[in-house]
C-alpha atoms as a PDB file:
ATOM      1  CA  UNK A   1     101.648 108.152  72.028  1.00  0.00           C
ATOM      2  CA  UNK A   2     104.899 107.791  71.403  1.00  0.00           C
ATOM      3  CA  UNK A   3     106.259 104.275  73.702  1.00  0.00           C
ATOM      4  CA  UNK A   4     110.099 104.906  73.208  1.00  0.00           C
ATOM      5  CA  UNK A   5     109.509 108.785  74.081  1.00  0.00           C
ATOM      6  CA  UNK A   6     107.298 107.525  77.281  1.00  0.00           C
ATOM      7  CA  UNK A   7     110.454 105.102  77.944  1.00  0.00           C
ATOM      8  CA  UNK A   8     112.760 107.665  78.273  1.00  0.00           C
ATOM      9  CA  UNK A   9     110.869 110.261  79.894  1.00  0.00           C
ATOM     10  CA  UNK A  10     110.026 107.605  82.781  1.00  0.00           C
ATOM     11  CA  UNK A  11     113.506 106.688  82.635  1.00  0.00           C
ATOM     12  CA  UNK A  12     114.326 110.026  83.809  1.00  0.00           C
ATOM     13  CA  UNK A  13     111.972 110.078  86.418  1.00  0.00           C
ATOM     14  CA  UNK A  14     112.950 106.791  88.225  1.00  0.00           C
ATOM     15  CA  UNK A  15     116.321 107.333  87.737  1.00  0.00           C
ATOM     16  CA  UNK A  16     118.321 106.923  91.337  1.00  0.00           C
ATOM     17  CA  UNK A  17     121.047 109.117  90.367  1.00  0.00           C
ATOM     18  CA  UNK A  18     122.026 112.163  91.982  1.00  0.00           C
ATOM     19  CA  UNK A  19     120.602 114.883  90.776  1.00  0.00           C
ATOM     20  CA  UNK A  20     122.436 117.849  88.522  1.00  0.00           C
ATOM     21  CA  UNK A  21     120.378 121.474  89.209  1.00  0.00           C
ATOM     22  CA  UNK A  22     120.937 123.776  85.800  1.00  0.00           C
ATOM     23  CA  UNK A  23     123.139 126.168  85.614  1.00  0.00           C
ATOM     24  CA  UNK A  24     120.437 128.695  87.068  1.00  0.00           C
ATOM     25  CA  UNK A  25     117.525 128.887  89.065  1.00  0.00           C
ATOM     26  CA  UNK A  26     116.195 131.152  85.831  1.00  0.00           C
ATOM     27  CA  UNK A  27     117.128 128.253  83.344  1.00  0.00           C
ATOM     28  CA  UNK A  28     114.811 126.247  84.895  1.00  0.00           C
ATOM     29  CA  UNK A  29     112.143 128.224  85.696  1.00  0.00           C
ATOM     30  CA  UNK A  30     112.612 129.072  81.553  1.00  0.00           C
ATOM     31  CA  UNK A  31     112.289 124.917  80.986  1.00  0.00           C
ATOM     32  CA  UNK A  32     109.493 124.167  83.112  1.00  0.00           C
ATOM     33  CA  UNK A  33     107.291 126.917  81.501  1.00  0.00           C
ATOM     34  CA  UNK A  34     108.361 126.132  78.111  1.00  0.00           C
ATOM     35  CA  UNK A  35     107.500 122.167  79.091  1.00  0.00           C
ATOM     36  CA  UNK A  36     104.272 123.167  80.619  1.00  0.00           C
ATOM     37  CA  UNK A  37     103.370 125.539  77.799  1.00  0.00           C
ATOM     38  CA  UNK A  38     104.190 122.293  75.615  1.00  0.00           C
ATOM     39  CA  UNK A  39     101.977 120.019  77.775  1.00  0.00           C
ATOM     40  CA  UNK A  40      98.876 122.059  76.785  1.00  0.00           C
ATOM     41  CA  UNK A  41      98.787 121.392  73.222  1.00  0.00           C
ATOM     42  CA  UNK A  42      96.572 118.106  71.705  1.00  0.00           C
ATOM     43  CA  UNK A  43     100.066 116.808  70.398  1.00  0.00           C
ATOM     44  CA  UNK A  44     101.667 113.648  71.060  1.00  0.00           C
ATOM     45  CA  UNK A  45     104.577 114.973  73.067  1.00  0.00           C
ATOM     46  CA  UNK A  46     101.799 117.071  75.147  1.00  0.00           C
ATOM     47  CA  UNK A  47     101.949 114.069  77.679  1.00  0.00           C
ATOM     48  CA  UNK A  48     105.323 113.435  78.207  1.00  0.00           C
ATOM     49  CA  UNK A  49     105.551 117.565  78.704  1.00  0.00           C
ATOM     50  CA  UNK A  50     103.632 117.481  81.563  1.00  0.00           C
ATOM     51  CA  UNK A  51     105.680 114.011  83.255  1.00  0.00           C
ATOM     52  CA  UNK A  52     108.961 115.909  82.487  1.00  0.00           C
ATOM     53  CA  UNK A  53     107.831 119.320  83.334  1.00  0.00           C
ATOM     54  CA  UNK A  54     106.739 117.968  87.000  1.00  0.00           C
ATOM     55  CA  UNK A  55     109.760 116.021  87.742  1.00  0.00           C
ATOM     56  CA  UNK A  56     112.192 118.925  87.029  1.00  0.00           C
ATOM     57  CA  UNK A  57     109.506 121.147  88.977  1.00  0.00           C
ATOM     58  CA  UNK A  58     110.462 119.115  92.146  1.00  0.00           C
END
């Protein structure tokens, strides 16, 4: 796995910054399927898919 792609992705998450919704409630539906989609491949980014995908779920 990828450390520096890990680092950033957990950067994201523990961020205390307000947050910024998309520009619509169907843009992110759209990116959290795509991520999750992502996440169930064997590839190295598969983790960080799933960490990304549940942050911007919440």
């Amino acid at each position: 796995m990828d450390e520096r792609l890990l680092g950033l992705i957990d950067g994201v998450v523990d961020a205390d910054e307000p947050r910024l919704p998309l520009p619509t409630l169907r843009e992110a539906q759209v990116a959290v399927e795509l991520l999750r989609q992502l996440a169930e491949g064997d590839g190295a980014g598969s983790y960080a898919a799933r960490r990304l995908a549940g942050s911007l779920a919440r």
